[in-house]
C-alpha atoms as a PDB file:
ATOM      1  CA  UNK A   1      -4.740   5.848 -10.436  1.00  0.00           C
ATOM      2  CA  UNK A   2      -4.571   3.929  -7.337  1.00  0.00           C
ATOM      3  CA  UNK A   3      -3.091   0.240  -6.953  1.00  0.00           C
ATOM      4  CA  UNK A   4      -5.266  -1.933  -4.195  1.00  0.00           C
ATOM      5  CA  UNK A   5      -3.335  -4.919  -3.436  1.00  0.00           C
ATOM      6  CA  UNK A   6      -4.994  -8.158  -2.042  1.00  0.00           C
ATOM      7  CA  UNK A   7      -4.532 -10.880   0.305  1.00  0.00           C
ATOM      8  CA  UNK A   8      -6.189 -13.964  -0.096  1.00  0.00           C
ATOM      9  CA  UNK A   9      -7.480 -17.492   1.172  1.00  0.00           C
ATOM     10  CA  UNK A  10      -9.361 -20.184  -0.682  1.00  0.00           C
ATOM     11  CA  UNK A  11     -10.235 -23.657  -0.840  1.00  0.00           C
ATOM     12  CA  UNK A  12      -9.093 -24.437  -4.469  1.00  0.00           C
ATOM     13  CA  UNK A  13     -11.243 -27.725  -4.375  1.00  0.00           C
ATOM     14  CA  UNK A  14     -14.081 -26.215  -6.474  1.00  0.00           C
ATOM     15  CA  UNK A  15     -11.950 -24.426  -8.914  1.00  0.00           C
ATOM     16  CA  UNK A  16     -10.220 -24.907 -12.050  1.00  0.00           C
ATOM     17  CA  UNK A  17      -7.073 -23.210 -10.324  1.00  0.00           C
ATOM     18  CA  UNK A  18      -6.225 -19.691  -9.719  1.00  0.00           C
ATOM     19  CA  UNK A  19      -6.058 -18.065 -13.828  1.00  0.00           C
ATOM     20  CA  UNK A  20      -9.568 -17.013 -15.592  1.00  0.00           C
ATOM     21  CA  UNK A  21      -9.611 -19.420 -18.121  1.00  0.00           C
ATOM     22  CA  UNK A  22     -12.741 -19.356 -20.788  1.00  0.00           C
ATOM     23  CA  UNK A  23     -15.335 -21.645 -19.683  1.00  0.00           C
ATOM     24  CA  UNK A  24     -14.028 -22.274 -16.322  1.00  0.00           C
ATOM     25  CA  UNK A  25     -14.524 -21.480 -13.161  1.00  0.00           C
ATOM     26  CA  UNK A  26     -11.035 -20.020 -11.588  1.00  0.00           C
ATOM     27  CA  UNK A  27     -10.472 -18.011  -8.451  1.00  0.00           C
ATOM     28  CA  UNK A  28      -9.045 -15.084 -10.283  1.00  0.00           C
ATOM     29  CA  UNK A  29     -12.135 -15.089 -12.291  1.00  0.00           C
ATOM     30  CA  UNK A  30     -14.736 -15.241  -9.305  1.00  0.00           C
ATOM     31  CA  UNK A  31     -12.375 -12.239  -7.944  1.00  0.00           C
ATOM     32  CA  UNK A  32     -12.584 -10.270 -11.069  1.00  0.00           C
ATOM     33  CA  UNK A  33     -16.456 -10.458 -11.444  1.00  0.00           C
ATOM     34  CA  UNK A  34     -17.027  -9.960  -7.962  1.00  0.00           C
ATOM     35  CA  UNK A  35     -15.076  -6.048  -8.269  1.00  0.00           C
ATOM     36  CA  UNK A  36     -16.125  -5.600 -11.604  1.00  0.00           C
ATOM     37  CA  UNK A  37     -20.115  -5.602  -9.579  1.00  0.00           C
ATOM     38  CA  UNK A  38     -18.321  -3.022  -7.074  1.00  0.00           C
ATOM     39  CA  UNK A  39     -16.347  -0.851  -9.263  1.00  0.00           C
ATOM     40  CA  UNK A  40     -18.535  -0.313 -12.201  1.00  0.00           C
ATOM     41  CA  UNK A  41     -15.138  -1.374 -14.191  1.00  0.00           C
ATOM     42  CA  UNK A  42     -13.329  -4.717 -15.147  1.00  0.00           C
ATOM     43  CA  UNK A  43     -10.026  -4.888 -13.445  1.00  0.00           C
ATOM     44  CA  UNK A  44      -6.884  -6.166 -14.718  1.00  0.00           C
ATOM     45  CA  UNK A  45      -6.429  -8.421 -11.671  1.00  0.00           C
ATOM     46  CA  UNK A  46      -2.656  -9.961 -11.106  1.00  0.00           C
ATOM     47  CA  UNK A  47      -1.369 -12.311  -8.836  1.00  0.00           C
ATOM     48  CA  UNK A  48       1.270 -13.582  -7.325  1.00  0.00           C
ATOM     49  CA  UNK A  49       1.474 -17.036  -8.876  1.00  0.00           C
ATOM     50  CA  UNK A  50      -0.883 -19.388 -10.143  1.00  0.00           C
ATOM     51  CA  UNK A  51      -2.165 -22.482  -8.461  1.00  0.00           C
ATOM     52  CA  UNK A  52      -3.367 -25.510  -9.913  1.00  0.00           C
ATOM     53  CA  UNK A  53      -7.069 -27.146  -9.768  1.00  0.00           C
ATOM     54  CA  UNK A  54      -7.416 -28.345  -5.976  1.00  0.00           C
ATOM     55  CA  UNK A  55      -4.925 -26.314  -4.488  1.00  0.00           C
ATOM     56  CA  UNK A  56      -5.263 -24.052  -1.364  1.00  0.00           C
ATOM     57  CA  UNK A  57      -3.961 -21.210  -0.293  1.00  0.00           C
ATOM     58  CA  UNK A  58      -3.586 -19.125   2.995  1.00  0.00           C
ATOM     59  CA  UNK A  59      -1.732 -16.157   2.021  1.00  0.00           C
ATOM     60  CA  UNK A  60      -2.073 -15.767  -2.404  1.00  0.00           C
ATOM     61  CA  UNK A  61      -1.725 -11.419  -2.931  1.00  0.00           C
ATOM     62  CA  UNK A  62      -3.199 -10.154  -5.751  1.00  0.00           C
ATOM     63  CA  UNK A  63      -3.284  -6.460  -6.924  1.00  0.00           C
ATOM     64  CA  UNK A  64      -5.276  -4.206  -9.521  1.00  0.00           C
ATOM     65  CA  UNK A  65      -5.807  -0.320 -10.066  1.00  0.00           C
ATOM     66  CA  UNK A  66      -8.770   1.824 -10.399  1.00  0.00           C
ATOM     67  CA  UNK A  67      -9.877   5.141 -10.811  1.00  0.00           C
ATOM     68  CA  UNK A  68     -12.476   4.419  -8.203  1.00  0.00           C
ATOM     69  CA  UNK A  69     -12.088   6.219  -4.506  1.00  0.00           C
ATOM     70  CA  UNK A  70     -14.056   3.915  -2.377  1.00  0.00           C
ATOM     71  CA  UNK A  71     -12.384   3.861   0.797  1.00  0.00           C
ATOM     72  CA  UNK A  72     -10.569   0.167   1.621  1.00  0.00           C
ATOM     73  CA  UNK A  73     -12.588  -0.612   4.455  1.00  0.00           C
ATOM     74  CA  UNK A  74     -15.661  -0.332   2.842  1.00  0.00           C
ATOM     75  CA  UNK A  75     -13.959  -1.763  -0.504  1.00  0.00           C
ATOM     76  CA  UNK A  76     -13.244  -4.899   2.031  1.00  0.00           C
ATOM     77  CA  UNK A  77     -16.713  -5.497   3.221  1.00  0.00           C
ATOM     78  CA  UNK A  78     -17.931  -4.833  -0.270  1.00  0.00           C
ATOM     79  CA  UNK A  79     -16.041  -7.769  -1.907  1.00  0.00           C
ATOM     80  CA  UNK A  80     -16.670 -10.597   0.958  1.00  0.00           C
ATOM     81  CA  UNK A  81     -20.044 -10.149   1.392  1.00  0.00           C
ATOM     82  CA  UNK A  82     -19.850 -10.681  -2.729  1.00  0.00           C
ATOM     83  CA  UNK A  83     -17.837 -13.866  -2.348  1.00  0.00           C
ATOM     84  CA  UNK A  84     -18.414 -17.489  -2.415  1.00  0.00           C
ATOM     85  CA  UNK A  85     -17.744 -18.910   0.840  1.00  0.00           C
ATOM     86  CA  UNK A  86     -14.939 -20.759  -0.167  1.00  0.00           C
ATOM     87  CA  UNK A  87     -12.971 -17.571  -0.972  1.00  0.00           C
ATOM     88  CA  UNK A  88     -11.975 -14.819   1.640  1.00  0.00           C
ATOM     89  CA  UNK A  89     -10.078 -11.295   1.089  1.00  0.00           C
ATOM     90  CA  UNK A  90      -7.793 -11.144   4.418  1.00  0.00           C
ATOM     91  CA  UNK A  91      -6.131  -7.546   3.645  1.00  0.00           C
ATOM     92  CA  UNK A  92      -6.797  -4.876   1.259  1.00  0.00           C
ATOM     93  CA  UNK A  93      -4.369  -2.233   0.689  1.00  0.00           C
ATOM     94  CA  UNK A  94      -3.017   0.342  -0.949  1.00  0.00           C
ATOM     95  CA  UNK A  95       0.249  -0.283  -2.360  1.00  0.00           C
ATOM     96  CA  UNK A  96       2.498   2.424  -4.763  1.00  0.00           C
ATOM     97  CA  UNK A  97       1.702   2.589  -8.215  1.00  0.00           C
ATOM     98  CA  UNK A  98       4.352   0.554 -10.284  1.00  0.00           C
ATOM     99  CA  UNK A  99       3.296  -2.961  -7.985  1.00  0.00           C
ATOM    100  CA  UNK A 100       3.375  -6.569  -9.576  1.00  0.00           C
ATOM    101  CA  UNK A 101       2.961  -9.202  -7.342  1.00  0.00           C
ATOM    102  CA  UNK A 102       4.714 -11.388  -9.713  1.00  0.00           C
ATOM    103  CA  UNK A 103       7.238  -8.949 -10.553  1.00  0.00           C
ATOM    104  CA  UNK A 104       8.168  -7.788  -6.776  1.00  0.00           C
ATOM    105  CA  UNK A 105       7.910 -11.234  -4.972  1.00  0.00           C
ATOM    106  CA  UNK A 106      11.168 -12.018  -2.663  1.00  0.00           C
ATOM    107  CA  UNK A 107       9.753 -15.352  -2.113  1.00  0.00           C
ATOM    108  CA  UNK A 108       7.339 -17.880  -1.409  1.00  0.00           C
ATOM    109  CA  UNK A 109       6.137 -20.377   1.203  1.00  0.00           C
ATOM    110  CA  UNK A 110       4.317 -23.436   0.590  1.00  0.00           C
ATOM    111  CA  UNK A 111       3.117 -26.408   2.887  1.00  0.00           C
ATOM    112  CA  UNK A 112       1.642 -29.899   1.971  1.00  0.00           C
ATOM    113  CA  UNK A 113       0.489 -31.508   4.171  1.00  0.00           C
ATOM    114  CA  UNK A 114       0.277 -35.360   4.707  1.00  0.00           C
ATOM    115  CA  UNK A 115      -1.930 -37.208   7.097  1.00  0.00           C
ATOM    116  CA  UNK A 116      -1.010 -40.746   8.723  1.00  0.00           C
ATOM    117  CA  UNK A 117      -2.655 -43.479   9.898  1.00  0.00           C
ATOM    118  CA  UNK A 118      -5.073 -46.884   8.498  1.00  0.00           C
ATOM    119  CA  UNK A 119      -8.704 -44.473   8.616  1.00  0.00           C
ATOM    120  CA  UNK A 120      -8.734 -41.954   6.282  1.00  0.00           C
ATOM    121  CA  UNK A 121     -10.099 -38.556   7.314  1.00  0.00           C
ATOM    122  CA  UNK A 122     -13.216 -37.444   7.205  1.00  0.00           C
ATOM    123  CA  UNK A 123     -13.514 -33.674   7.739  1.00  0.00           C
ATOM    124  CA  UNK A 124      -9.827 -32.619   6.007  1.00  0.00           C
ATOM    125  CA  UNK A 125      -9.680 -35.179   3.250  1.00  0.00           C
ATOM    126  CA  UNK A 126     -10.116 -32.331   1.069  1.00  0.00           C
ATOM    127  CA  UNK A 127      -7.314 -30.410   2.568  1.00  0.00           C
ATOM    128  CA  UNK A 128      -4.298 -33.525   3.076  1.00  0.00           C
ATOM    129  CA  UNK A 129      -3.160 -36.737   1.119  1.00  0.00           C
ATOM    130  CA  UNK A 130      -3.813 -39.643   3.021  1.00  0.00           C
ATOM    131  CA  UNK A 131      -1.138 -41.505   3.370  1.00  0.00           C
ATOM    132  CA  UNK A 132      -1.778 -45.129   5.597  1.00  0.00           C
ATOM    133  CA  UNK A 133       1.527 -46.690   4.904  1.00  0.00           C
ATOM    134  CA  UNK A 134       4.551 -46.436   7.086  1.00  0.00           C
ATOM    135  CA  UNK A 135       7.115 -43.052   6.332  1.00  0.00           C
ATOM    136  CA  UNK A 136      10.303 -42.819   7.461  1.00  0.00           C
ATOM    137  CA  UNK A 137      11.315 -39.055   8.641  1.00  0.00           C
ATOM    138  CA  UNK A 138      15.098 -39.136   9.044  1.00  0.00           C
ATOM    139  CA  UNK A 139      15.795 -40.587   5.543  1.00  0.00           C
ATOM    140  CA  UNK A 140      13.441 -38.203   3.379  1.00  0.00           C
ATOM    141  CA  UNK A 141      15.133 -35.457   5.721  1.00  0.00           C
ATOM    142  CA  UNK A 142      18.483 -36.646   4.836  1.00  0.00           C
ATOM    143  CA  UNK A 143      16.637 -36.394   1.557  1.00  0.00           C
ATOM    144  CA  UNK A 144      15.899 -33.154   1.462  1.00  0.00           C
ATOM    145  CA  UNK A 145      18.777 -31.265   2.819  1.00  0.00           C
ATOM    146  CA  UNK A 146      20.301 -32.371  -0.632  1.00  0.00           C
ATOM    147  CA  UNK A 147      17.806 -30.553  -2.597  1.00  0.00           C
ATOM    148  CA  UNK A 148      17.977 -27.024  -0.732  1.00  0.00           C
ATOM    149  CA  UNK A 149      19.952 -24.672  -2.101  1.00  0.00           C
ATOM    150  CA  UNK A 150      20.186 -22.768  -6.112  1.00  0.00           C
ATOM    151  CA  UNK A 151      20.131 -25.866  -8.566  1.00  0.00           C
ATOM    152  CA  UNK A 152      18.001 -26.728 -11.615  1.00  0.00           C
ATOM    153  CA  UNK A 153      15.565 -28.265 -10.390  1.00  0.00           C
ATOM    154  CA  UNK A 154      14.552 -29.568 -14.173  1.00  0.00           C
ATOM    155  CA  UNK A 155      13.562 -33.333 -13.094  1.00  0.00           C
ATOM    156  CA  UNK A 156      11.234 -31.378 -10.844  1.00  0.00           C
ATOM    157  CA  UNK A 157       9.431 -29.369 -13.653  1.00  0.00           C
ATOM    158  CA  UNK A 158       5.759 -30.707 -14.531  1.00  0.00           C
ATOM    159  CA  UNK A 159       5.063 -31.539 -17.518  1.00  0.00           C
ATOM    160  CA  UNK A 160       3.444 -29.070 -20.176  1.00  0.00           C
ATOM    161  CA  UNK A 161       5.703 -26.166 -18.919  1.00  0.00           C
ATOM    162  CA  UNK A 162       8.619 -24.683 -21.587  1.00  0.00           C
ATOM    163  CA  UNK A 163      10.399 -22.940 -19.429  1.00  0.00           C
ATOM    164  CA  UNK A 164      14.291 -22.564 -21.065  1.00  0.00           C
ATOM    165  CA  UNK A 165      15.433 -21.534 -17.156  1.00  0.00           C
ATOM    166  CA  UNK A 166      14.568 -23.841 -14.317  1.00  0.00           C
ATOM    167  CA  UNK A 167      17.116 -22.804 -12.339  1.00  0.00           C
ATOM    168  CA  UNK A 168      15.886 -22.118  -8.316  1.00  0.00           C
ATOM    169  CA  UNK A 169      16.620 -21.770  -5.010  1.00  0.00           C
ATOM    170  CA  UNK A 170      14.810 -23.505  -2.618  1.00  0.00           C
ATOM    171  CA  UNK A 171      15.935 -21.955   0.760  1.00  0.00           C
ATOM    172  CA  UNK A 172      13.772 -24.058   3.649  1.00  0.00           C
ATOM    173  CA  UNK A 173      12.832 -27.743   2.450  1.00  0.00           C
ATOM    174  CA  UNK A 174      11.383 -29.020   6.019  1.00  0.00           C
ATOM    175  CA  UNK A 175       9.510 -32.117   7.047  1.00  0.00           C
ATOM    176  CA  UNK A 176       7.587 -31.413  10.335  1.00  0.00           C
ATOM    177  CA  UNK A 177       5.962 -33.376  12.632  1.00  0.00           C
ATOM    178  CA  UNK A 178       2.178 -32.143  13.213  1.00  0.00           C
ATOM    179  CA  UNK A 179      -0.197 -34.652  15.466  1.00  0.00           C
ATOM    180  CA  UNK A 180      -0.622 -37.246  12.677  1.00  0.00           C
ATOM    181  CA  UNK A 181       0.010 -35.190  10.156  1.00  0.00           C
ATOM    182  CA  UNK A 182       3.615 -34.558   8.335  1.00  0.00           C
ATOM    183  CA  UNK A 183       4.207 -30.935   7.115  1.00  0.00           C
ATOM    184  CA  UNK A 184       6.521 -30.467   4.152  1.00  0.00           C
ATOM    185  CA  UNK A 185       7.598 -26.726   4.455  1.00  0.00           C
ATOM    186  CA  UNK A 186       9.154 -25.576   1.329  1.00  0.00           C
ATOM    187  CA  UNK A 187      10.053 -22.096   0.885  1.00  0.00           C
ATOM    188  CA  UNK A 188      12.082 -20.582  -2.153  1.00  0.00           C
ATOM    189  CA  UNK A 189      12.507 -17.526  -4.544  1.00  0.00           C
ATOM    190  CA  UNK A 190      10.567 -18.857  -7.415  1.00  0.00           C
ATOM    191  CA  UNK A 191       9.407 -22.468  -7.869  1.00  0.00           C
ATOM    192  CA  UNK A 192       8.524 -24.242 -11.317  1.00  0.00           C
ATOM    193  CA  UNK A 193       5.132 -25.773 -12.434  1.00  0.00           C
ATOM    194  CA  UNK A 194       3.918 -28.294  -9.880  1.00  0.00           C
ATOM    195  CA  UNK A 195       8.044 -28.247  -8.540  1.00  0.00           C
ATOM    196  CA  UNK A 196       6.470 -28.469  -4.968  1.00  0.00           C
ATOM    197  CA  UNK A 197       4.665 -31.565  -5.759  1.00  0.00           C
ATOM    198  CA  UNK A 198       7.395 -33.533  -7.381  1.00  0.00           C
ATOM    199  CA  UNK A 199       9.871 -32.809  -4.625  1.00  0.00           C
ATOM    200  CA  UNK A 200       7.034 -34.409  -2.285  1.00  0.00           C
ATOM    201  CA  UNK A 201       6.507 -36.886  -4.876  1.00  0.00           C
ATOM    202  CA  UNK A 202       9.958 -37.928  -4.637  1.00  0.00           C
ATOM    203  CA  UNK A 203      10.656 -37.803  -1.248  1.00  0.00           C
ATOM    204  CA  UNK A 204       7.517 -40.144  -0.477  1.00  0.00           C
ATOM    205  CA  UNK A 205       9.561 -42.798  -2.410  1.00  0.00           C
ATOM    206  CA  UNK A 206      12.879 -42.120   0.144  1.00  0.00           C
ATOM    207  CA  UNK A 207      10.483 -42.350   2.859  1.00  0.00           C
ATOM    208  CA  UNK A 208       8.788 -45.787   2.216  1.00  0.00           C
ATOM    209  CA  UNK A 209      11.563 -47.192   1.467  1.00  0.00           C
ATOM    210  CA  UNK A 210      12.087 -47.673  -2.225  1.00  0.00           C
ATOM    211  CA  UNK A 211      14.617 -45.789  -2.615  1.00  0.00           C
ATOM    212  CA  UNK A 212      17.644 -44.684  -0.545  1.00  0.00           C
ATOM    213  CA  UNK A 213      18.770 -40.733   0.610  1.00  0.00           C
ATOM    214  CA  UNK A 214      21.095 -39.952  -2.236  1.00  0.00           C
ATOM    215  CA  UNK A 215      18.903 -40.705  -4.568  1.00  0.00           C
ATOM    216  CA  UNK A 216      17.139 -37.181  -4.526  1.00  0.00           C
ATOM    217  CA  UNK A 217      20.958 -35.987  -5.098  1.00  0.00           C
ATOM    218  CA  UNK A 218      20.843 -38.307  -8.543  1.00  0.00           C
ATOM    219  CA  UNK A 219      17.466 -37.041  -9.402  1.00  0.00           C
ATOM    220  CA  UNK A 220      18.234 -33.538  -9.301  1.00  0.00           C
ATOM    221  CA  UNK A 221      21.354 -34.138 -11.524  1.00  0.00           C
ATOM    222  CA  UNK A 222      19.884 -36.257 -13.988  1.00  0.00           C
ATOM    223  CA  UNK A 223      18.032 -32.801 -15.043  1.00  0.00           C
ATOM    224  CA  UNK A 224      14.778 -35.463 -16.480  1.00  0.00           C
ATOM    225  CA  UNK A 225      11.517 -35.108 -15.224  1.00  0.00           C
ATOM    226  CA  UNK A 226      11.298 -39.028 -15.617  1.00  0.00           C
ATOM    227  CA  UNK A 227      13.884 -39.481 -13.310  1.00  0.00           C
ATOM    228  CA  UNK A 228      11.956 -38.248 -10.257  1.00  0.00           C
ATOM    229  CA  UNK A 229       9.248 -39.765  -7.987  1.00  0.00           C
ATOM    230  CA  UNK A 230       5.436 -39.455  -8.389  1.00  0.00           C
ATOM    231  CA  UNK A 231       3.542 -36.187  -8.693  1.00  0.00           C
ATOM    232  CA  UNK A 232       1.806 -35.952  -5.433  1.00  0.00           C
ATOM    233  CA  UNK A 233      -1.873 -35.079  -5.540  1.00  0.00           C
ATOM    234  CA  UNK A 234      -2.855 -31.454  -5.469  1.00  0.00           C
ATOM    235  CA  UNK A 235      -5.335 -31.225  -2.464  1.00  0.00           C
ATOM    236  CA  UNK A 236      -2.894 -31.532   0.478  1.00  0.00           C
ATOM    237  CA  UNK A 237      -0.727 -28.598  -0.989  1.00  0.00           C
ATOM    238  CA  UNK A 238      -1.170 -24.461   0.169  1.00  0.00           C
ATOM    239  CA  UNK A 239       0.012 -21.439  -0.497  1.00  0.00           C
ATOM    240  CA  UNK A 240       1.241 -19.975   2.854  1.00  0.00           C
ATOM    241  CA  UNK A 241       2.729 -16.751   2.032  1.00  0.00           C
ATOM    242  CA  UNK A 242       4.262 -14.564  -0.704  1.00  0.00           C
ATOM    243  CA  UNK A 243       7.080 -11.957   0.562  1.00  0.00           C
ATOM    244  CA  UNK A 244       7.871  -9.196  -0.812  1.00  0.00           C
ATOM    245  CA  UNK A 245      10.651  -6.014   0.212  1.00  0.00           C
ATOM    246  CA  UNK A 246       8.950  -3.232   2.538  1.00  0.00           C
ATOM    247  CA  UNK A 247       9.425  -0.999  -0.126  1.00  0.00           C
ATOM    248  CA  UNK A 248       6.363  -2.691  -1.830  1.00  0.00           C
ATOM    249  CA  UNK A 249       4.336  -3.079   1.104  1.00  0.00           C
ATOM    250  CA  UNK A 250       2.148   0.422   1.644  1.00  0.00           C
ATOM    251  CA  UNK A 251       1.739   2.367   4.213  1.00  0.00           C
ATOM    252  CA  UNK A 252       0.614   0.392   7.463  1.00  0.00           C
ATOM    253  CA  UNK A 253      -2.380   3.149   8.507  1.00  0.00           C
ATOM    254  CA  UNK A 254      -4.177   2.487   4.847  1.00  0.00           C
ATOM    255  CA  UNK A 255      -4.870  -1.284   5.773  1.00  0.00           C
ATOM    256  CA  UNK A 256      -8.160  -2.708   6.985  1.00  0.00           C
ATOM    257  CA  UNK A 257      -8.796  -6.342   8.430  1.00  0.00           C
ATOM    258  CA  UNK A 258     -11.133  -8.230   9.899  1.00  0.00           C
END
């Protein structure tokens, strides 16, 4: 039994998020159907994390095993020329038997991105929130720097989740300056549902004023989702990368890419 592990990029716009859902149109589902037409065999396809409706993602891994001994490269061409155009396989690999993607991740990195200015954009307004009012930087940093580190990040926690631990440790919480875009780069072990969003949420309201720096330090104590800023939308936010030890990475001569 072989294990192929997968990395992936898509434009989430057009899907219902990342899990096969009945009657819906997910990217793990367009992935699954798409081998299942190559393999002769419905995979039990796993990955990393799942993204909500509308989000992107550069680096998502994914992994499944088969009997089947098609080589990778060919395995590679096989499922993009399958593919929508708004989903891509990057790498295919083959990783040891006993893989999860969930199970083995060190880590994850995600960026939202935020684009200034009066005109909204044209070409990426499917990929940033446009944002035409004035943002102060050195505040929502100030901001941030209070909510890196292990806390519970409960206040953080979208709604519909029933998670008993929400405990985290968010390890990089970053607000860069690209052209007129701002880049929130937030990278930690584990993150809860739509956590990433809330913390941008909240620091949009440090940033435009309404709110001073130590507030995010209140907000993360109060441990109250209601507490917290705004959920912001899901289109500006990516997946950049999942990490995981080398241990779990395969050997380097199996991969193919592009």
């Amino acid at each position: 039994m072989r294990c192929i592990r997968l990395k992936i990029q898509y434009d989430g716009t057009n899907y219902h998020g990342w899990q096969e859902q009945p009657g819906q149109v997910t990217v793990q589902g367009t992935l699954v159907e798409c081998l299942a037409t190559i393999l002769r065999e419905r995979p039990a396809l796993e990955g990393a994390g799942r993204t909500d409706s509308g989000v992107h993602a550069l680096g998502q891994v994914a992994a499944f095993k088969t009997e089947h001994a098609m080589p990778l490269d060919r395995l590679h061409a096989a499922v993009n020329s399958r593919l929508p155009p708004d989903i891509v396989v990057t790498e295919v690999r083959e990783v040891p038997p006993g893989f999860r993607p969930s199970l083995h991740c060190l880590g994850k990195h995600y960026r939202y991105r935020i684009c200034r200015g009066f005109l909204r954009p044209v070409f990426d307004a499917r990929y940033v929130w446009h944002w035409h009012r004035a943002l102060a930087q050195e505040p929502m940093r100030e901001a941030a720097r209070l909510l890196v580190g292990r806390h519970d990040f409960r206040s953080f926690e979208g709604r519909g989740s029933a998670r008993d631990d929400t405990v985290r440790e968010v390890r990089r919480l970053d607000i860069v300056e690209a052209g007129q875009e701002l880049h929130f780069e937030v990278e930690g072990d584990r993150f809860l549902y739509r956590m990433v969003r809330n913390l941008v949420g909240t620091l949009t309201e440090v940033g435009r004023g309404h709110r001073p720096p130590e507030w995010a330090g209140q907000v993360l104590a109060a441990r109250d989702r209601m507490a917290a800023g705004p959920t912001a939308p899901p289109h500006g936010l990516f997946l950049v990368e999942v990490r995981y030890p080398p241990e779990w990475e395969g050997e380097a001569e199996t991969n193919f890419r592009f």
